[in-house]
N, C-alpha and C. Protein backbone atom coordinates (compact mmCIF):
# COMPACT_ATOMS: atom_id res chain seq x y z
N UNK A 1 -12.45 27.52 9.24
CA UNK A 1 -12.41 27.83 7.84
C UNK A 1 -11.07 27.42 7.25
N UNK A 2 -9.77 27.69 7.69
CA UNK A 2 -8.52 27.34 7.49
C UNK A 2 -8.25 25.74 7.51
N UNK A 3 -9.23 25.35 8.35
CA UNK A 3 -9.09 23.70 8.87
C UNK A 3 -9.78 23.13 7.50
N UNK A 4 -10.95 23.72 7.05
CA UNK A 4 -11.48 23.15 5.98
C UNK A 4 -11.29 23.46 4.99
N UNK A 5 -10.21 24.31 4.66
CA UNK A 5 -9.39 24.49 2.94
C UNK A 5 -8.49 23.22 2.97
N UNK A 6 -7.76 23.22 4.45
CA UNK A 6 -6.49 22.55 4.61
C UNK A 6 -6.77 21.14 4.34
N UNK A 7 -8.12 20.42 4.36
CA UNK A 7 -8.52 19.03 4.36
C UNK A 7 -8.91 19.07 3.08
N UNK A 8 -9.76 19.93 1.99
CA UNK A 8 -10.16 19.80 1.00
C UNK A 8 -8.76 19.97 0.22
N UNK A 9 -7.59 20.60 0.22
CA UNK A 9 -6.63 20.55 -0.35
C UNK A 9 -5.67 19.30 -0.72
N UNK A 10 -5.94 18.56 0.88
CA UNK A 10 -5.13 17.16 1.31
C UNK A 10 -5.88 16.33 0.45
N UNK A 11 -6.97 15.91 0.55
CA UNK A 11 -8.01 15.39 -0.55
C UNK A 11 -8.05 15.55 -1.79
N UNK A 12 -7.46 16.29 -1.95
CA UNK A 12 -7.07 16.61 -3.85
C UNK A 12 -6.76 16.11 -4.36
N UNK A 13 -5.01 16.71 -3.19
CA UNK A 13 -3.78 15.62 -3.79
C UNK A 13 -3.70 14.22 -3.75
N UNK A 14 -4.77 13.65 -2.98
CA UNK A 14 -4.65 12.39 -2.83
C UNK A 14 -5.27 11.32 -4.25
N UNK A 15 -3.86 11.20 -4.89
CA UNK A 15 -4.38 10.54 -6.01
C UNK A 15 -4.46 9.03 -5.75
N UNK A 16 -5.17 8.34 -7.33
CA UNK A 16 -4.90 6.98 -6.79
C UNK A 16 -3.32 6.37 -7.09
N UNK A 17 -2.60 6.98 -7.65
CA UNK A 17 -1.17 6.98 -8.05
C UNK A 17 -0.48 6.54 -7.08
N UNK A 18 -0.76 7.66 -6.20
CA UNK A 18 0.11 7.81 -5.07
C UNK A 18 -0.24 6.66 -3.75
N UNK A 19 -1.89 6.70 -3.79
CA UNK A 19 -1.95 5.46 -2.83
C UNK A 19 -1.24 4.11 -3.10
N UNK A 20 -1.55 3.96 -4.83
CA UNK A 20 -0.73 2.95 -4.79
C UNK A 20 0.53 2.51 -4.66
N UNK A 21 1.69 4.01 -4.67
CA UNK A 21 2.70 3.44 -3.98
C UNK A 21 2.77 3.47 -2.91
N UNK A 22 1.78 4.13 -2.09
CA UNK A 22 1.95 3.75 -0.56
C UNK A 22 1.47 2.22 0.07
N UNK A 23 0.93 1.73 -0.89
CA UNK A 23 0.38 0.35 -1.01
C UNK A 23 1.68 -0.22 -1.18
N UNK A 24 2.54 0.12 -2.56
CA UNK A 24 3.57 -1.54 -2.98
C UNK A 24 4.63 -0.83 -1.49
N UNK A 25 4.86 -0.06 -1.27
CA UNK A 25 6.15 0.90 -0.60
C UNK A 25 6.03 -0.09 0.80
N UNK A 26 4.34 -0.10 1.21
CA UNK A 26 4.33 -0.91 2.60
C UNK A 26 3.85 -2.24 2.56
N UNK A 27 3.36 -2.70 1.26
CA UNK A 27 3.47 -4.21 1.08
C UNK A 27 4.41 -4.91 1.17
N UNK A 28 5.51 -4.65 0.35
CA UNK A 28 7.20 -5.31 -0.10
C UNK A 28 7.24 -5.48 1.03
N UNK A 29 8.19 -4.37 1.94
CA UNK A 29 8.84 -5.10 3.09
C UNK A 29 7.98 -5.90 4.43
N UNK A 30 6.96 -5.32 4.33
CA UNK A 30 5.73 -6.39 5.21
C UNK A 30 5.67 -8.04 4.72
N UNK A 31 5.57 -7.79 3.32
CA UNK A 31 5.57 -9.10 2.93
C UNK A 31 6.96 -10.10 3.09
N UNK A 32 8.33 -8.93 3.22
CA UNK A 32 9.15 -10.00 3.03
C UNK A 32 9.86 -9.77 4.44
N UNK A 33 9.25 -9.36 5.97
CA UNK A 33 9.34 -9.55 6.86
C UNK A 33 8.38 -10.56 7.11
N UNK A 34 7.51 -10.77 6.83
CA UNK A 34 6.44 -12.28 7.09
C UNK A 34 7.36 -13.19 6.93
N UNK A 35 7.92 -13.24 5.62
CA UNK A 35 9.07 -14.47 4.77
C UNK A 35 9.89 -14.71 5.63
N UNK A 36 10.77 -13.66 6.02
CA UNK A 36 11.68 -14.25 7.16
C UNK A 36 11.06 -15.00 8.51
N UNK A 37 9.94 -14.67 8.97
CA UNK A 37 9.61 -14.60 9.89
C UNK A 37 8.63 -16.54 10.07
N UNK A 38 8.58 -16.52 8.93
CA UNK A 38 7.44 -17.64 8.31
C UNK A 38 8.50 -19.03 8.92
N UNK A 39 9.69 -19.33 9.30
CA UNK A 39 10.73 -20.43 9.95
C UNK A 39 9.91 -20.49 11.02
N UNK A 40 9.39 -19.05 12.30
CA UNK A 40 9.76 -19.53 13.51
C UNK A 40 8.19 -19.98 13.83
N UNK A 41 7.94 -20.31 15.02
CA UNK A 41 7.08 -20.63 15.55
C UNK A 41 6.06 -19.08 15.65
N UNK A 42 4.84 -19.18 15.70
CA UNK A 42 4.19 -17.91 15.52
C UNK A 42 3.35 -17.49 14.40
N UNK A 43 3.52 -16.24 14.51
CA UNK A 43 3.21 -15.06 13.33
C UNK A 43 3.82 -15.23 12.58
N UNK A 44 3.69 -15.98 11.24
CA UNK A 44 4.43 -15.56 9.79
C UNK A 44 3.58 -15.73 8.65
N UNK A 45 2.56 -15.82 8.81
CA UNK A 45 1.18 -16.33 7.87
C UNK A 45 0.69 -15.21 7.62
N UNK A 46 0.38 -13.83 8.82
CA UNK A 46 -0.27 -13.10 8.70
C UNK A 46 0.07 -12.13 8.05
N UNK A 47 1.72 -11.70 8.53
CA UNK A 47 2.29 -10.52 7.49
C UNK A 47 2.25 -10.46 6.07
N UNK A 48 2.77 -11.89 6.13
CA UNK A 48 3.01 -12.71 4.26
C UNK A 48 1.67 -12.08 3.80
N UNK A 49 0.70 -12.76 4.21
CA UNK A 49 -0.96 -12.61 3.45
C UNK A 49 -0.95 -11.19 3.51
N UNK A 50 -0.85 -10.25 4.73
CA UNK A 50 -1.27 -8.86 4.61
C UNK A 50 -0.42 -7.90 3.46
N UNK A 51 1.10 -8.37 3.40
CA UNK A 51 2.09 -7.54 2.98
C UNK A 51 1.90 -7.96 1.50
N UNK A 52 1.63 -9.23 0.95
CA UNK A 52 1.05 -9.85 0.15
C UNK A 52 -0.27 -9.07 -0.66
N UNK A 53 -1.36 -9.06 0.10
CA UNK A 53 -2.05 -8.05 -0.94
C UNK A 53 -2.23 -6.92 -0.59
N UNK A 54 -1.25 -6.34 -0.14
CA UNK A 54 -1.25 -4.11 -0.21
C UNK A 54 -0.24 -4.48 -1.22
N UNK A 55 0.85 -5.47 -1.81
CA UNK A 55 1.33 -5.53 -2.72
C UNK A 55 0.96 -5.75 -3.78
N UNK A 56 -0.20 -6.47 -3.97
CA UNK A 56 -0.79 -6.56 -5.27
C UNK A 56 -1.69 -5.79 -5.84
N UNK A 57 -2.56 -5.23 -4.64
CA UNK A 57 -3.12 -4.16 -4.59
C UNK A 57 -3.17 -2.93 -5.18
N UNK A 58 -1.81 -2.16 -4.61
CA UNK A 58 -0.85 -1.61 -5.13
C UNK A 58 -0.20 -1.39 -6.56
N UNK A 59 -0.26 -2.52 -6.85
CA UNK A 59 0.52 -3.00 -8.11
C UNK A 59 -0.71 -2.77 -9.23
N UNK A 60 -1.85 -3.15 -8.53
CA UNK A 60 -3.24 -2.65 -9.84
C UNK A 60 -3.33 -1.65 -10.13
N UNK A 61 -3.39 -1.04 -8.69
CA UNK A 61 -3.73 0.75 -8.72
C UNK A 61 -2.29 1.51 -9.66
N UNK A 62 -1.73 0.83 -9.84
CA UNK A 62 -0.29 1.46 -10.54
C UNK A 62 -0.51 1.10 -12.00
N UNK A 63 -1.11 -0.23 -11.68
CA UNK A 63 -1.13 -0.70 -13.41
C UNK A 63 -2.15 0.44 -14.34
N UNK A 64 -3.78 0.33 -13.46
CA UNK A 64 -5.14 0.74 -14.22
C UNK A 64 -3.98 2.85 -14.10
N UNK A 65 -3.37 3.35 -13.63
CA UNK A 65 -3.61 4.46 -13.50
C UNK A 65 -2.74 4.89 -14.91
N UNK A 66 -1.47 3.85 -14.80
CA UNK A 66 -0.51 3.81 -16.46
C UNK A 66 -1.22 3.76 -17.46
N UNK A 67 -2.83 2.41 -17.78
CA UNK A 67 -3.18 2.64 -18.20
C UNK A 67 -4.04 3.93 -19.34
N UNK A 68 -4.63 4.85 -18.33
CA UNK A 68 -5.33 5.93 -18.39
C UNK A 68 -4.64 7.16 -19.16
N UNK A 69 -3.15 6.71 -18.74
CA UNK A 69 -2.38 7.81 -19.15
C UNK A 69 -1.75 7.64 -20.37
């Protein structure tokens, strides 16, 4: 019973506000660890692209929510 206030509570708070800065917060530096990373031989395509759109992503969910308000 305690377990299921405690999850419906967590779920509340979970706005789309907030995802979206957890979106730009872990896009940015993902994206601009790809960037550095994009010289060597390897992995640097994938971060860029991933860190790339949780950043833009992010950046909507921030835009449409300013909107509203």
């Amino acid at each position: 019973m305690l377990a299921t206030r405690t999850v419906a509570r967590m779920l509340r708070s979970v706005t789309e506000f907030r995802i979206g800065i957890a979106m730009v917060a872990l896009g940015a530096p993902t994206a601009l660890v790809g960037a550095a990373f994009w010289p060597l031989p390897g992995a640097g395509f994938a971060p860029v692209a991933i860190g790339l759109s949780c950043l833009i992503t992010g950046l909507v969910m921030l835009s449409s929510e300013a909107v509203r308000h």
